[in-house]
PDB file of N, CA and C in Angstrom:
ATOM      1  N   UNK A   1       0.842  -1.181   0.000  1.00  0.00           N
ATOM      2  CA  UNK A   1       0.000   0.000   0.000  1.00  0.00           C
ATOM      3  C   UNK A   1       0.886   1.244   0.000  1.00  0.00           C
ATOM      4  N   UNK A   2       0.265   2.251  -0.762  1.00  0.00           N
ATOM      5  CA  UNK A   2       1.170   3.730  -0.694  1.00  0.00           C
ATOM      6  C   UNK A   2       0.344   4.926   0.144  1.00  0.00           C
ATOM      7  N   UNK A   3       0.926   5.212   0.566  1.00  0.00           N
ATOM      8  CA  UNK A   3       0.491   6.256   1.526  1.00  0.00           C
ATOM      9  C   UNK A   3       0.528   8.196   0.736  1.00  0.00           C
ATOM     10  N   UNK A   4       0.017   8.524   0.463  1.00  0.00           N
ATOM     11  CA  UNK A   4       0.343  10.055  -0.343  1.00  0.00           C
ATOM     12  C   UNK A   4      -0.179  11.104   0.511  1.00  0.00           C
ATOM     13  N   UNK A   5       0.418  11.842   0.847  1.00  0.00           N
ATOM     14  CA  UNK A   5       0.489  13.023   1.698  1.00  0.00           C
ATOM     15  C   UNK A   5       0.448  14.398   1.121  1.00  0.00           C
ATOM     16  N   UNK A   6      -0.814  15.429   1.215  1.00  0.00           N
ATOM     17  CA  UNK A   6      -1.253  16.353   0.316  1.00  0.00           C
ATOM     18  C   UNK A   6      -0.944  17.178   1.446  1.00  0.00           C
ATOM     19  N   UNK A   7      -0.338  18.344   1.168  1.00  0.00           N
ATOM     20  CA  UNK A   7      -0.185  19.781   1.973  1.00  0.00           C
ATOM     21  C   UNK A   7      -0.620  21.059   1.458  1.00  0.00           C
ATOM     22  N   UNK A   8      -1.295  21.748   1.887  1.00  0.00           N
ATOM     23  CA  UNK A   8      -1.377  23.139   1.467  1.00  0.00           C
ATOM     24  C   UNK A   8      -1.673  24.178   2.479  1.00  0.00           C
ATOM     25  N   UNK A   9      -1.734  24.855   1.877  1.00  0.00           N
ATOM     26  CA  UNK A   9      -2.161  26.439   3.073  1.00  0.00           C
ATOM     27  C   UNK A   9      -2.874  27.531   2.228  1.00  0.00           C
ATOM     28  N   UNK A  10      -3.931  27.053   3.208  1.00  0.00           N
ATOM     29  CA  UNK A  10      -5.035  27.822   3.274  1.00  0.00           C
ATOM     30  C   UNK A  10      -5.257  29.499   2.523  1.00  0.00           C
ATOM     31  N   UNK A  11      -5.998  30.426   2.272  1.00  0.00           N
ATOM     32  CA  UNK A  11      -5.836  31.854   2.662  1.00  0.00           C
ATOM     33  C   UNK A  11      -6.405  32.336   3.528  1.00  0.00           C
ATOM     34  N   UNK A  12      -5.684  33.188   4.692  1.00  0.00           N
ATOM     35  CA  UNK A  12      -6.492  33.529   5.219  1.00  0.00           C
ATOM     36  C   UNK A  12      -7.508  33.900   5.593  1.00  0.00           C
ATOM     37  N   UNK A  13      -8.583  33.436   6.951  1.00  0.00           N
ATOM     38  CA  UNK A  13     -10.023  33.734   6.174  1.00  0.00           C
ATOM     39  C   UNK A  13     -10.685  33.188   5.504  1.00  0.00           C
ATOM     40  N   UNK A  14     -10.354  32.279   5.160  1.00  0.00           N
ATOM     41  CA  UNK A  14     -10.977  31.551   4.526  1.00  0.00           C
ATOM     42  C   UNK A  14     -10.993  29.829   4.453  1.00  0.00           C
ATOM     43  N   UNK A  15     -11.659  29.383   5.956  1.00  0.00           N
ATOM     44  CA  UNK A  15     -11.640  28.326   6.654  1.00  0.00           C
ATOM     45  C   UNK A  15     -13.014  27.824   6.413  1.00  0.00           C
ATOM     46  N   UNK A  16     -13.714  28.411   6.618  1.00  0.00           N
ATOM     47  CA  UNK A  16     -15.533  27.950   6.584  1.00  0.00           C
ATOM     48  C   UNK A  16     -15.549  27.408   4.928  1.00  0.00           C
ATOM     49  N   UNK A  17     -15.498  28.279   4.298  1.00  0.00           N
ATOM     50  CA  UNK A  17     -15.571  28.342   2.814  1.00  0.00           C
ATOM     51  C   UNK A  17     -14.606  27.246   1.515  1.00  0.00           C
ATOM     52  N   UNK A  18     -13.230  26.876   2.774  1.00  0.00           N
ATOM     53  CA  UNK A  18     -12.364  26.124   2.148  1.00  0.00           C
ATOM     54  C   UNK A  18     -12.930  24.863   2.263  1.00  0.00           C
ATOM     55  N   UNK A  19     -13.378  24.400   3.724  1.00  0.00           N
ATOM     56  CA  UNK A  19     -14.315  23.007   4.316  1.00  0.00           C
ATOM     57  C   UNK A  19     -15.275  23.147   3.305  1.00  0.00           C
ATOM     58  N   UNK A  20     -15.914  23.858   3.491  1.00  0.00           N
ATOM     59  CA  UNK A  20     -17.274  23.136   2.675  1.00  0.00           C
ATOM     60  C   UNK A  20     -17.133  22.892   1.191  1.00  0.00           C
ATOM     61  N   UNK A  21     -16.537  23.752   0.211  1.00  0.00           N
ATOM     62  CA  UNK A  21     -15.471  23.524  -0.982  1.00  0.00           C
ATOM     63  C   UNK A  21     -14.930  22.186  -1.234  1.00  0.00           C
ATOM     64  N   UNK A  22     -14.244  21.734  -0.317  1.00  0.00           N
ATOM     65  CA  UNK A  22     -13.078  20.463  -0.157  1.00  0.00           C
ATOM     66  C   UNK A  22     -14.080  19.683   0.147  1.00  0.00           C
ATOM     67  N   UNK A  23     -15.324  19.327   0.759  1.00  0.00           N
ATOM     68  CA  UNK A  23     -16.240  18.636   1.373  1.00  0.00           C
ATOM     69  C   UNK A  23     -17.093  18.128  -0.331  1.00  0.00           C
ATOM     70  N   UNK A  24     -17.327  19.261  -0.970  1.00  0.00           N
ATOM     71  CA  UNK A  24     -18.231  19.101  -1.945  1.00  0.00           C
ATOM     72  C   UNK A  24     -17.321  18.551  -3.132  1.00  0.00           C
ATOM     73  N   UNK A  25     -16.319  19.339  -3.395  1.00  0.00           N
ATOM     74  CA  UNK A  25     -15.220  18.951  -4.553  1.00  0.00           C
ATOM     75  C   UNK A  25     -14.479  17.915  -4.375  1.00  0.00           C
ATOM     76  N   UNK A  26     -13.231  18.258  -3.891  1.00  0.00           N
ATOM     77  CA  UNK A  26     -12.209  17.140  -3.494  1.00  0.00           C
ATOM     78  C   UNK A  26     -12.750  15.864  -2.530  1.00  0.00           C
ATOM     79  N   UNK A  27     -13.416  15.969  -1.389  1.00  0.00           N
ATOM     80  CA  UNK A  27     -13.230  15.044  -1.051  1.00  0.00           C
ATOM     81  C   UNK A  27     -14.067  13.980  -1.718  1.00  0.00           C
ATOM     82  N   UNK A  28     -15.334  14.340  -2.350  1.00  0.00           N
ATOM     83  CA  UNK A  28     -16.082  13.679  -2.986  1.00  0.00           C
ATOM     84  C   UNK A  28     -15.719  13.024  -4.288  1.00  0.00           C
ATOM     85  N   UNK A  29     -15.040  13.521  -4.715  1.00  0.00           N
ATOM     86  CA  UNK A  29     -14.275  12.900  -6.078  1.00  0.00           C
ATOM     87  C   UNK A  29     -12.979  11.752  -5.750  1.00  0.00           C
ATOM     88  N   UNK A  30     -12.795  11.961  -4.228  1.00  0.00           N
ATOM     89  CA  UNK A  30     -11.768  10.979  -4.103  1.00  0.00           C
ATOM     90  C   UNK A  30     -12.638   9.540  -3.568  1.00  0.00           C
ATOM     91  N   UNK A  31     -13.474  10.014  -2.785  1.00  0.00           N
ATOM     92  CA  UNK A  31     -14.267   8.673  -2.362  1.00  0.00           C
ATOM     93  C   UNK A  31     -14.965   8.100  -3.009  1.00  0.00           C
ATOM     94  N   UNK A  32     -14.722   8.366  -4.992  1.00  0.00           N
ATOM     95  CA  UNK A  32     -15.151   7.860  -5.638  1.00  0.00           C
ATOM     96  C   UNK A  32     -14.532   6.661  -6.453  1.00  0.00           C
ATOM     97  N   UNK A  33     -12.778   6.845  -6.129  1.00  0.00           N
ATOM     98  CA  UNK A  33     -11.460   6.759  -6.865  1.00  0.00           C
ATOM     99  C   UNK A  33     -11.119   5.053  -6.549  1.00  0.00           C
ATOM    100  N   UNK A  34     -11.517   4.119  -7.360  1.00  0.00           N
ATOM    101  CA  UNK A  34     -11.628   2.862  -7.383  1.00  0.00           C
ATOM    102  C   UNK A  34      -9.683   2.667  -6.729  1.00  0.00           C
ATOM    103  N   UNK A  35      -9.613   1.663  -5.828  1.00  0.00           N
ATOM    104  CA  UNK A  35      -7.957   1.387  -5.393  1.00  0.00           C
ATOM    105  C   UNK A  35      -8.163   2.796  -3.669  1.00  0.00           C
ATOM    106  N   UNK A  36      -9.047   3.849  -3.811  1.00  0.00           N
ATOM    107  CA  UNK A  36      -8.321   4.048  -2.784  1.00  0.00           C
ATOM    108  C   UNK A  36      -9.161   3.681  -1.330  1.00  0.00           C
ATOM    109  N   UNK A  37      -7.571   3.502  -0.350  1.00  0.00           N
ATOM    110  CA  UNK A  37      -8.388   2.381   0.911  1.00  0.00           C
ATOM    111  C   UNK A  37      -8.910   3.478   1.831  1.00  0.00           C
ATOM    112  N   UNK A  38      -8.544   4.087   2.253  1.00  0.00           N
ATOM    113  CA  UNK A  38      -8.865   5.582   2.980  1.00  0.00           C
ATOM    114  C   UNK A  38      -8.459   7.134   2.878  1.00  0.00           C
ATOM    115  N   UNK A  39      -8.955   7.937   3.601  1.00  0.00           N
ATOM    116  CA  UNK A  39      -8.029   9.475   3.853  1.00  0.00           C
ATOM    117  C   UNK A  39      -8.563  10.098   4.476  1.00  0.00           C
ATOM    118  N   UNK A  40      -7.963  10.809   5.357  1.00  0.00           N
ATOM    119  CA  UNK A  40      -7.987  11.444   5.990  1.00  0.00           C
ATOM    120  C   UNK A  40      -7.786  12.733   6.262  1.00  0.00           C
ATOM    121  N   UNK A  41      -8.740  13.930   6.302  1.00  0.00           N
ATOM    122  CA  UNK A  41      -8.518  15.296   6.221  1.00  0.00           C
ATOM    123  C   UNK A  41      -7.798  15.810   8.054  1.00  0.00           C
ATOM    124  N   UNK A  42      -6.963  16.546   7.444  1.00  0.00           N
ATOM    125  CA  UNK A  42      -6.470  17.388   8.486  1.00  0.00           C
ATOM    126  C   UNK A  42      -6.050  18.756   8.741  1.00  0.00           C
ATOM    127  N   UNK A  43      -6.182  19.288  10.305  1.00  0.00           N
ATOM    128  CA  UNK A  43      -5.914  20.717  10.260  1.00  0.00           C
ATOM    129  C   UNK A  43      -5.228  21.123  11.715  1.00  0.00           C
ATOM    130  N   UNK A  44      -5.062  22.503  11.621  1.00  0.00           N
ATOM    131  CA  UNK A  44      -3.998  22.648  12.889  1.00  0.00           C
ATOM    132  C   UNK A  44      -5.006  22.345  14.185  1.00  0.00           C
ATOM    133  N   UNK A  45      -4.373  22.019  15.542  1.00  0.00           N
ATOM    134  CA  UNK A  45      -5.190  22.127  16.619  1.00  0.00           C
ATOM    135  C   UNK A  45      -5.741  23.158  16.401  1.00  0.00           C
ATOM    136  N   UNK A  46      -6.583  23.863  17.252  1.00  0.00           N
ATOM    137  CA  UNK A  46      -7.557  24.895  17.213  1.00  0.00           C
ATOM    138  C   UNK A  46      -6.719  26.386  17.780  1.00  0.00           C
ATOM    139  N   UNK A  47      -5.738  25.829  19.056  1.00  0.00           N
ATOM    140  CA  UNK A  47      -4.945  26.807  19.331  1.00  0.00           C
ATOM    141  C   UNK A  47      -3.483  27.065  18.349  1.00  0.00           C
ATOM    142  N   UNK A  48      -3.593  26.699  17.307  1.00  0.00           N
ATOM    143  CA  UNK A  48      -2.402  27.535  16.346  1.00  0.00           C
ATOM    144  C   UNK A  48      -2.997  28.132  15.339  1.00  0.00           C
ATOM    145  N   UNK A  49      -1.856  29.193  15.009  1.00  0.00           N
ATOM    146  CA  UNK A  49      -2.637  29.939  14.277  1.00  0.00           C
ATOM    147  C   UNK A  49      -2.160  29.794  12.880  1.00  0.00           C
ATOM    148  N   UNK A  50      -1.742  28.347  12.301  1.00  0.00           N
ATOM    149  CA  UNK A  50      -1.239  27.565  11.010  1.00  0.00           C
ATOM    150  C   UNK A  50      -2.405  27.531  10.111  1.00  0.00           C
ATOM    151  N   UNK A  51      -2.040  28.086   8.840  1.00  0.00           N
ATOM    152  CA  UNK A  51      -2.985  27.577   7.656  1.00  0.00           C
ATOM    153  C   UNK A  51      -2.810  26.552   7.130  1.00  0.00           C
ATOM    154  N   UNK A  52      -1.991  25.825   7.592  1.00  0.00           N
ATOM    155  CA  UNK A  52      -2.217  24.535   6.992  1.00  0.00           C
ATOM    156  C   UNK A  52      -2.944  23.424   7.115  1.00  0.00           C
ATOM    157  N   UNK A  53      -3.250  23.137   5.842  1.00  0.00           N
ATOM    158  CA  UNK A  53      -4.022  21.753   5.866  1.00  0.00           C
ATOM    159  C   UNK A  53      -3.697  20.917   5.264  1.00  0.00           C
ATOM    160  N   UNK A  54      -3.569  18.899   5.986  1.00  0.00           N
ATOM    161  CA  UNK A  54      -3.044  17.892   5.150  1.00  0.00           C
ATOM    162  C   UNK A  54      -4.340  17.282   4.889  1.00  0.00           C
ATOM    163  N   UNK A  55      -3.927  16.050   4.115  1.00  0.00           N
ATOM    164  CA  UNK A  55      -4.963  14.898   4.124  1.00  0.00           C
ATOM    165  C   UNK A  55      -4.234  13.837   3.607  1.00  0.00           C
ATOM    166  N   UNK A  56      -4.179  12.617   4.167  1.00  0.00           N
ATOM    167  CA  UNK A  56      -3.106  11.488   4.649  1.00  0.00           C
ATOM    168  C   UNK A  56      -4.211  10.707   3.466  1.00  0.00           C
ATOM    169  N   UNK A  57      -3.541  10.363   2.561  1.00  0.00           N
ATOM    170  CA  UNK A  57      -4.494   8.703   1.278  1.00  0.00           C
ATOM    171  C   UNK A  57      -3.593   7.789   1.418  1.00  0.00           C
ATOM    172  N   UNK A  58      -4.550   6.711   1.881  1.00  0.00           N
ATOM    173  CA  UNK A  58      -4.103   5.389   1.555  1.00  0.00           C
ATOM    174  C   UNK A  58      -4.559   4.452   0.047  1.00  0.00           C
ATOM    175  N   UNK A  59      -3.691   4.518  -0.400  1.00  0.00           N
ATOM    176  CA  UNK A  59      -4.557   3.874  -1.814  1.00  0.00           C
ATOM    177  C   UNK A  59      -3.493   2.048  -1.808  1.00  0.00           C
ATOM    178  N   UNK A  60      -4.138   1.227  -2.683  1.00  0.00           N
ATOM    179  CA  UNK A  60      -4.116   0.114  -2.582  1.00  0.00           C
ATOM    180  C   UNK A  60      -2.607  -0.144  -3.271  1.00  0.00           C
ATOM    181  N   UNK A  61      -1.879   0.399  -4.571  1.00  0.00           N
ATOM    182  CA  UNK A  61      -0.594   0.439  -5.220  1.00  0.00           C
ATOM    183  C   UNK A  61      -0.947   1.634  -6.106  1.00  0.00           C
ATOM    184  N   UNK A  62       0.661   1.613  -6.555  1.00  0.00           N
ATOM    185  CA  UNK A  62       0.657   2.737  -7.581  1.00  0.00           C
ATOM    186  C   UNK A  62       0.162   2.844  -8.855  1.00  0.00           C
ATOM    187  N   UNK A  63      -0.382   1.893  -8.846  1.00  0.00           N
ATOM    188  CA  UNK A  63      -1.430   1.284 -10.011  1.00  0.00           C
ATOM    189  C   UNK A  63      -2.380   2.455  -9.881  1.00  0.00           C
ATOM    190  N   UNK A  64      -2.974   2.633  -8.455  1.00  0.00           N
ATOM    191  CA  UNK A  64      -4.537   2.936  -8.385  1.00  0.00           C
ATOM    192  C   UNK A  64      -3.996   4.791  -8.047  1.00  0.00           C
ATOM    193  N   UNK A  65      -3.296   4.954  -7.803  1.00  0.00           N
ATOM    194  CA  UNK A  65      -2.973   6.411  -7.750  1.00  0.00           C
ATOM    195  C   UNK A  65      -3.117   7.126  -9.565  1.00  0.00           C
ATOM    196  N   UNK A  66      -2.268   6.029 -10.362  1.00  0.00           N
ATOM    197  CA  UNK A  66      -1.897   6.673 -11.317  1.00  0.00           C
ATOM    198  C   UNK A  66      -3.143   6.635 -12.047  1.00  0.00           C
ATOM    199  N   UNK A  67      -3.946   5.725 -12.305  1.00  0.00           N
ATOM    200  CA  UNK A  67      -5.224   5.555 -12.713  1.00  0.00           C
ATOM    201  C   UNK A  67      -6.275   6.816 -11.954  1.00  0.00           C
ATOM    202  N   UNK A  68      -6.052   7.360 -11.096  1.00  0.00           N
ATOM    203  CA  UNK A  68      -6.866   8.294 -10.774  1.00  0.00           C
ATOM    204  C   UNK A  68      -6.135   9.804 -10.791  1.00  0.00           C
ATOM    205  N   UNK A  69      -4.716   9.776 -11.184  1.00  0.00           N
ATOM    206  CA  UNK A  69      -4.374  11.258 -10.775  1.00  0.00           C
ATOM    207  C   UNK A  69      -3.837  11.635 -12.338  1.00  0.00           C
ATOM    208  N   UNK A  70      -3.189  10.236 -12.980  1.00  0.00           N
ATOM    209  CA  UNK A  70      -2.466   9.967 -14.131  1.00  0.00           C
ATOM    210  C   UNK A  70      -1.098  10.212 -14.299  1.00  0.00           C
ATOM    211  N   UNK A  71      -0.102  10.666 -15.767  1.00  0.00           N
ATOM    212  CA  UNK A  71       0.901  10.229 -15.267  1.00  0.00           C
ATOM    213  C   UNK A  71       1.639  11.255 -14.488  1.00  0.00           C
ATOM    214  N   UNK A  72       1.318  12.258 -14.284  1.00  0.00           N
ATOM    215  CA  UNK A  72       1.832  13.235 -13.405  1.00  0.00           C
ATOM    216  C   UNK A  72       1.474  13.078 -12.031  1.00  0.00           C
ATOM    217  N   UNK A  73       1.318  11.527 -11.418  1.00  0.00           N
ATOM    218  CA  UNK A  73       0.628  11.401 -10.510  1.00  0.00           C
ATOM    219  C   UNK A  73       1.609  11.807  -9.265  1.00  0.00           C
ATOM    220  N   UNK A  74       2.651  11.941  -9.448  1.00  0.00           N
ATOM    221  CA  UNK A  74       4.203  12.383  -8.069  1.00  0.00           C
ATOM    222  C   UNK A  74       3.626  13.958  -7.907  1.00  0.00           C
ATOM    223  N   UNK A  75       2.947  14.575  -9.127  1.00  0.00           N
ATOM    224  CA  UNK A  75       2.579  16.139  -8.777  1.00  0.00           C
ATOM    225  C   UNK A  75       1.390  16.156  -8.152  1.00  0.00           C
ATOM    226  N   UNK A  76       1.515  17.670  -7.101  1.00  0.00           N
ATOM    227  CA  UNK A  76      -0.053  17.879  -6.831  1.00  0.00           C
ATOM    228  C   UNK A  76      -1.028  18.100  -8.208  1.00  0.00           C
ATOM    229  N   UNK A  77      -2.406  17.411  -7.776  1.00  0.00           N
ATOM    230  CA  UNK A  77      -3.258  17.833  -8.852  1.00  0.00           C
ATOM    231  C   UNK A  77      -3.230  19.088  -8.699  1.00  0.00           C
ATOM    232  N   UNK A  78      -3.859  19.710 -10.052  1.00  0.00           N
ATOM    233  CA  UNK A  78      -4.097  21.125 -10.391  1.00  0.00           C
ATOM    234  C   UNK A  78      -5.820  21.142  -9.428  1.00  0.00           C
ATOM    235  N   UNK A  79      -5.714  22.584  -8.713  1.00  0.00           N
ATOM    236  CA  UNK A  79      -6.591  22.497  -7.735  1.00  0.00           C
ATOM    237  C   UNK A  79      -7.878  22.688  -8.996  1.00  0.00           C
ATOM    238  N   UNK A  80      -9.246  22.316  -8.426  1.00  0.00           N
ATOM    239  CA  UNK A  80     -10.285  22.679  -9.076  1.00  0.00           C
ATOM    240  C   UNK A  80     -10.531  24.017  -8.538  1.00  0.00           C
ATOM    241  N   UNK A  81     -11.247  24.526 -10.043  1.00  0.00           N
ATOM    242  CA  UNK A  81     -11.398  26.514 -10.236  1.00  0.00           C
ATOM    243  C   UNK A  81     -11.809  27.124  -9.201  1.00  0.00           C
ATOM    244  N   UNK A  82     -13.185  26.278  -8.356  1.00  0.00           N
ATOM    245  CA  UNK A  82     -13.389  26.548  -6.517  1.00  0.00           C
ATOM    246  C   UNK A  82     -12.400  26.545  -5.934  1.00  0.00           C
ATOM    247  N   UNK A  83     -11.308  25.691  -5.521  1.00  0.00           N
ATOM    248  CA  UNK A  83     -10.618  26.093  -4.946  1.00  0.00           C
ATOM    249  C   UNK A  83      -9.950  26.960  -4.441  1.00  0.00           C
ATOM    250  N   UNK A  84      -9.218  27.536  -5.433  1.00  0.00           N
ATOM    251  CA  UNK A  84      -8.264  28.299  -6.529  1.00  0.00           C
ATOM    252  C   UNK A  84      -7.852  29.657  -5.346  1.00  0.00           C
ATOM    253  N   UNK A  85      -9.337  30.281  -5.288  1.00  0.00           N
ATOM    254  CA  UNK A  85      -9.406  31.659  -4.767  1.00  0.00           C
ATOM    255  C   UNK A  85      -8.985  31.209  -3.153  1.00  0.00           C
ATOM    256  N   UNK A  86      -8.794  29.864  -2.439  1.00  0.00           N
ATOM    257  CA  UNK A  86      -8.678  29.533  -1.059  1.00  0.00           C
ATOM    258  C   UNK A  86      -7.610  29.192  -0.777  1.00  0.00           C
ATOM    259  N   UNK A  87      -6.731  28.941  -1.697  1.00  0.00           N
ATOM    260  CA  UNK A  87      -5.252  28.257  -1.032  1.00  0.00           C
ATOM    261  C   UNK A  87      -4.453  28.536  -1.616  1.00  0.00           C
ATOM    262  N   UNK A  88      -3.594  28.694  -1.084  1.00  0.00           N
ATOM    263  CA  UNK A  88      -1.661  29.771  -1.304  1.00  0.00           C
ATOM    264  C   UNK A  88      -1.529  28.902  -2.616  1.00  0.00           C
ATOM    265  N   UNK A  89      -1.242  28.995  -3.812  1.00  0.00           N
ATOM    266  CA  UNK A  89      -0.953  28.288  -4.519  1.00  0.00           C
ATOM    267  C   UNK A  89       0.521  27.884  -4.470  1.00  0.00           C
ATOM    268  N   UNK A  90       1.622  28.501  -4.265  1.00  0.00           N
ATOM    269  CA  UNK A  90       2.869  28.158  -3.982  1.00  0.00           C
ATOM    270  C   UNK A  90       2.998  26.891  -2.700  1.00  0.00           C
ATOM    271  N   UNK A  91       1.937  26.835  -1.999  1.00  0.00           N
ATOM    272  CA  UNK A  91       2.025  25.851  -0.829  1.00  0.00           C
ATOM    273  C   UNK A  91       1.761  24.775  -1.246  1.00  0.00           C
ATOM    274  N   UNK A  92       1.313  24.238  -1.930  1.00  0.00           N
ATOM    275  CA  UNK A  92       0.530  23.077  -2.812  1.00  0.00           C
ATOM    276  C   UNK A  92       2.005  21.922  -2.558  1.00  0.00           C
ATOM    277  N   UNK A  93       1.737  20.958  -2.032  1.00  0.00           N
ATOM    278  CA  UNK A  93       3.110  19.783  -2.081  1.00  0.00           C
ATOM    279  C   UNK A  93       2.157  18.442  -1.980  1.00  0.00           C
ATOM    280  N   UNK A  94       2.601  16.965  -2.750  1.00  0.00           N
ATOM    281  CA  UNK A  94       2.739  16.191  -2.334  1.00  0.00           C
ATOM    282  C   UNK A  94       3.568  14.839  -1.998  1.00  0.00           C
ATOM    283  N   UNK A  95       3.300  14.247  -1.234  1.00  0.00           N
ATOM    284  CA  UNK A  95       4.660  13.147  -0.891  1.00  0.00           C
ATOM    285  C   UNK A  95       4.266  12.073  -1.131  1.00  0.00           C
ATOM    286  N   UNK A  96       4.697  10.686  -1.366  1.00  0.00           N
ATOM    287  CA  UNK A  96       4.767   9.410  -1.424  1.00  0.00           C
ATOM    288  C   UNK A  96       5.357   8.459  -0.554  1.00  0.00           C
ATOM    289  N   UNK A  97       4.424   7.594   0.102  1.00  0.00           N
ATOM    290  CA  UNK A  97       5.592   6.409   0.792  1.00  0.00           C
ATOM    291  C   UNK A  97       5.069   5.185   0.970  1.00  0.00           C
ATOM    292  N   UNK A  98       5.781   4.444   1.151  1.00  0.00           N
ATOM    293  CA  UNK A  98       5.531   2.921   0.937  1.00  0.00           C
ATOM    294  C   UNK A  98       4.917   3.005   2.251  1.00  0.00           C
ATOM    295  N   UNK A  99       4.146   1.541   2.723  1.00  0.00           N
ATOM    296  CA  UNK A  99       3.312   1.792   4.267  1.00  0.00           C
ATOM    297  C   UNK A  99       4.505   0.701   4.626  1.00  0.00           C
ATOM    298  N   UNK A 100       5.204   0.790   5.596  1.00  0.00           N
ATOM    299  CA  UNK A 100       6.409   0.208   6.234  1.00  0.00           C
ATOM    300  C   UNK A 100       5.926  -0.192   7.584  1.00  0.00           C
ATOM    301  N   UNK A 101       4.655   0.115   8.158  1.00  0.00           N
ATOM    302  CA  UNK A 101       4.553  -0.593   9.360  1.00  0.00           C
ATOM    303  C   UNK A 101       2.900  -0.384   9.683  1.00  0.00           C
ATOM    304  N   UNK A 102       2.377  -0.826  10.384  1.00  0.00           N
ATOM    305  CA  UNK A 102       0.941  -0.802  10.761  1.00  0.00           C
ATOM    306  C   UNK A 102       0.706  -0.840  11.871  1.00  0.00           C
ATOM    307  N   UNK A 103      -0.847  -0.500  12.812  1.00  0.00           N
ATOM    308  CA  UNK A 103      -1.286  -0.973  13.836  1.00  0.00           C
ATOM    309  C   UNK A 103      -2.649  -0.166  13.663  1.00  0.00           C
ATOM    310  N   UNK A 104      -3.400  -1.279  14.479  1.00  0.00           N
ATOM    311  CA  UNK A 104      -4.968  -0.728  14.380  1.00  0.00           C
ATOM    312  C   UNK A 104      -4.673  -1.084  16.170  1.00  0.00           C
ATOM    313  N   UNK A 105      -5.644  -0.092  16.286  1.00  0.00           N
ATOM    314  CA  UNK A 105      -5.887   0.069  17.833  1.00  0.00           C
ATOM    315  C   UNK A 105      -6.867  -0.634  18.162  1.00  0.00           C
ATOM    316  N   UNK A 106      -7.500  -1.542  19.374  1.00  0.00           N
ATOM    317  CA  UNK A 106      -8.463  -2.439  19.504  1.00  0.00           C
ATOM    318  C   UNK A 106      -9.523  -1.326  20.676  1.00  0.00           C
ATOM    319  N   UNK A 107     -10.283  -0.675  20.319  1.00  0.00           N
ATOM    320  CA  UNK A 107     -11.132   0.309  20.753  1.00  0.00           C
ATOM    321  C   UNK A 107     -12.318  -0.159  21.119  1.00  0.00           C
TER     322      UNK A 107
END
């Protein structure tokens, strides 16, 4: 399994508007994306004052990344036109890694 790690930052001010955006656009188009196993959206604790936001994908191999992002799949996608006006565009990064270890918690 590959793990891909999306970073960006925010614009200021524009937190309410970025969620519900990413809620309707991105995240919905990914939970559509045949191969991927999960993801996870993320943001700073509440007490920092960081614009950044990740979201951790687990997809099944690099098979199923490239089939959904294509072959520029090592680049961030190009944000959709909603987006656009919400996040630093220079902040835009993503990473790749093999899943090297596991644990599920028994809750």
């Amino acid at each position: 399994m590959i793990m891909r790690v999306y970073r960006c930052t925010m614009v200021a001010g524009k937190d309410a508007e970025f969620l519900g955006t990413a809620l309707a656009t991105t995240h919905s188009w990914l939970r559509q994306q045949p191969g991927l196993v999960a993801f996870y959206a993320g943001r700073p604790p509440a007490d920092s004052n960081s614009r950044e936001r990740c979201m951790v994908q687990i997809w099944q191999n690099i098979d199923a990344i490239k089939a959904a992002f294509g072959d520029n799949w090592r680049m961030p996608r190009n944000l959709p036109e909603e987006m656009r006006p919400l996040v630093e565009s220079a902040s835009v990064s993503v990473e790749h890694y093999d899943i090297a270890d596991e644990f599920h918690s028994i809750i």
